[in-house]
Protein backbone atom coordinates (compact mmCIF):
# COMPACT_ATOMS: atom_id res chain seq x y z
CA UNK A 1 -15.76 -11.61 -40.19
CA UNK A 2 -13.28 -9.16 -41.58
CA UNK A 3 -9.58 -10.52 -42.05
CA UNK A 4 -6.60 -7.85 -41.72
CA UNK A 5 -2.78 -9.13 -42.67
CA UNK A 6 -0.46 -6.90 -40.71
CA UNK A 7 2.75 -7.25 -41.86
CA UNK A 8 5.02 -6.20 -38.65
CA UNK A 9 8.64 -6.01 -39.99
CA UNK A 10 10.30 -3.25 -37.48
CA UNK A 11 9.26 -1.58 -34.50
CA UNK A 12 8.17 1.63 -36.17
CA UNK A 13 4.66 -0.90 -37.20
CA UNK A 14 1.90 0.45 -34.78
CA UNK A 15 0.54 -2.44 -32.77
CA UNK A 16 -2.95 -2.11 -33.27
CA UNK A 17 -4.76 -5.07 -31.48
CA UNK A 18 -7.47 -3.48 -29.81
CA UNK A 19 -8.44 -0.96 -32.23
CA UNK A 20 -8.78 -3.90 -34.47
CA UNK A 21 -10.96 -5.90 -31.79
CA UNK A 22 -13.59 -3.08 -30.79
CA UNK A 23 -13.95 -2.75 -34.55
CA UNK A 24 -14.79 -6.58 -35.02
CA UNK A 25 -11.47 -7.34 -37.57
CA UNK A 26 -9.61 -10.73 -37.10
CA UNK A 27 -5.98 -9.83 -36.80
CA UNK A 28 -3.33 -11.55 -38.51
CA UNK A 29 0.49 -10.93 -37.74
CA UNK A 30 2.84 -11.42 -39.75
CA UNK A 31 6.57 -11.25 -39.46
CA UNK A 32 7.94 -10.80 -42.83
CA UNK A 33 6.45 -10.91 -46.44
CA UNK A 34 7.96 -14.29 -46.90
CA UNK A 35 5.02 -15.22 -44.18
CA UNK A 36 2.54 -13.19 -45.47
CA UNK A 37 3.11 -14.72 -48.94
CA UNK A 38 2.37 -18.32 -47.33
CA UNK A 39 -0.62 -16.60 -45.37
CA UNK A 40 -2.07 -15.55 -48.68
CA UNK A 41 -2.46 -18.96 -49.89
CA UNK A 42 -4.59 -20.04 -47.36
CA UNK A 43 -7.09 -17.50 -47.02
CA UNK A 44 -7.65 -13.95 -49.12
CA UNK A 45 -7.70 -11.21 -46.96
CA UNK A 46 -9.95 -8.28 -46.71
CA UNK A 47 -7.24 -5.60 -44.95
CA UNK A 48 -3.70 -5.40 -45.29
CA UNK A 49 -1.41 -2.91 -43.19
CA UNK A 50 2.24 -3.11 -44.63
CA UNK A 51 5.15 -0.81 -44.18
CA UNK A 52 7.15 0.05 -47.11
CA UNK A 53 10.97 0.14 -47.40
CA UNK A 54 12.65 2.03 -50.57
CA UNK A 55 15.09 -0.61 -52.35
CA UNK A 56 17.64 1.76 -52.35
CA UNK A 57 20.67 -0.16 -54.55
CA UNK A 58 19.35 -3.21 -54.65
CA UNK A 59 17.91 -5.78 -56.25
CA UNK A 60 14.63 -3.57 -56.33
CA UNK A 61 16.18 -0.67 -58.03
CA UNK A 62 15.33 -2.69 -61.37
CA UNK A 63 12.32 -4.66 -61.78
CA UNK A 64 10.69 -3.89 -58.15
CA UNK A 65 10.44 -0.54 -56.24
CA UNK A 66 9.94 -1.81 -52.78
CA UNK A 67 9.77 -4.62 -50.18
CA UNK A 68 5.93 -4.76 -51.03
CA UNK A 69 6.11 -5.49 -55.16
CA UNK A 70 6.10 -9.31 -54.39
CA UNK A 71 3.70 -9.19 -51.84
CA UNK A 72 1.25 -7.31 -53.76
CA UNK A 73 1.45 -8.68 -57.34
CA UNK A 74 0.36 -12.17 -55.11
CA UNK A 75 -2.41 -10.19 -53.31
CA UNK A 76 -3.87 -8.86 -56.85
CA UNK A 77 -4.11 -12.52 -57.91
CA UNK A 78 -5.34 -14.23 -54.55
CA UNK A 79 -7.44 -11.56 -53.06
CA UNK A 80 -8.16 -9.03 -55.68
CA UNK A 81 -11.26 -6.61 -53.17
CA UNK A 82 -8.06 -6.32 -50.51
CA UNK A 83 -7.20 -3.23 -49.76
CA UNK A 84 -3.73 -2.04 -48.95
CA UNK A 85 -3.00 0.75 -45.80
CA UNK A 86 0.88 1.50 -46.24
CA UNK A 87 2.99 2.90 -43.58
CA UNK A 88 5.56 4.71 -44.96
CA UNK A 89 8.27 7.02 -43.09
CA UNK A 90 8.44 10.41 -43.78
CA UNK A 91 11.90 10.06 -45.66
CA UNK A 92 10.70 7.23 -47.74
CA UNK A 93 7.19 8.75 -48.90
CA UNK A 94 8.63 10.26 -51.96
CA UNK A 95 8.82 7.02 -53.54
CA UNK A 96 5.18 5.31 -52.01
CA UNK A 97 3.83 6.89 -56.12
CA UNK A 98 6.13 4.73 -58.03
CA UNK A 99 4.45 1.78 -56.12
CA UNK A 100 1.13 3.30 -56.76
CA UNK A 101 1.38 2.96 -60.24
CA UNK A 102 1.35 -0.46 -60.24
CA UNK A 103 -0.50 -1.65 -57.74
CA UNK A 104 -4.20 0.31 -55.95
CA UNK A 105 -3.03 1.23 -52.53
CA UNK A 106 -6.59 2.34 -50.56
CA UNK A 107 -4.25 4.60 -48.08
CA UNK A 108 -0.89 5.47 -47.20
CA UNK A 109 -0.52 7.06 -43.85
CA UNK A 110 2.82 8.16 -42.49
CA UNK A 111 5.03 7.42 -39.34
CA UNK A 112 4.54 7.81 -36.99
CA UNK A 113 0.74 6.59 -37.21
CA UNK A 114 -1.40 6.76 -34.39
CA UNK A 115 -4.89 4.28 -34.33
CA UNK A 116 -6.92 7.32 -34.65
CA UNK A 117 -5.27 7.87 -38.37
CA UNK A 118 -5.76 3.83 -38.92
CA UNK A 119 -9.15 3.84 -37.20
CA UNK A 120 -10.23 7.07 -39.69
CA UNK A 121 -9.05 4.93 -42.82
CA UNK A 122 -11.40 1.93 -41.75
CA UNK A 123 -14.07 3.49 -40.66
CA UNK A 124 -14.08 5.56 -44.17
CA UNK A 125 -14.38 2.85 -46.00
CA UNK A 126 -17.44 1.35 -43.89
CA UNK A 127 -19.49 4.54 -44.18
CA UNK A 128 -18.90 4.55 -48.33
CA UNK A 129 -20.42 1.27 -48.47
């Protein structure tokens, strides 16, 4: 079966349940990276949906862009086929690129995302296969 992480850190997240259900994906929700991080060590993934967040003056300005660097630097090492969805917000997608260049993101989609956009992105990659 197909394993999705959604990590669900603010309301803007689309809850997704029964798109994920008719399509046969075992859900996984997370509240914060620090859980997904823990979820990642028991059991790789094949899906992750993630919203990113800009480290705007902080501790990410330097050595990490975003809320996601951690996160994903983990998922290359523990589930390296995963692929990434990001939700991003319209004022923050400027910055989804520098995150791009280090890590493969398979989509980013921006809020305010509907399951039709999310259902589009799965179903894409089934049909390639």
């Amino acid at each position: 079966m197909t394993t999705l992480l959604s990590i669900i850190e603010s309301p803007s997240h689309p809850r997704l349940e029964a798109l994920y259900q008719r399509l046969g994906i075992s859900q996984i929700k997370l509240p914060s990276q620090r859980k997904a991080l823990q979820a990642l060590k028991r059991s790789a993934p094949d899906w992750v949906v993630a919203e990113f967040f800009y480290g705007f003056g902080n501790n990410y300005a330097g050595a990490n862009v975003c809320n996601l660097d951690v996160f994903l630097a983990s998922l290359r090492k523990q589930a390296p086929e995963a692929r990434v969805i990001v939700l991003v917000s319209k004022e923050q997608a400027q910055y989804v690129p520098l995150l791009a260049e280090r890590f493969p993101l398979h989509a980013v989609l921006t809020l305010p995302v509907t399951e039709a956009d999310v259902d589009a992105v799965l179903r894409a990659d089934v049909a390639s296969q």
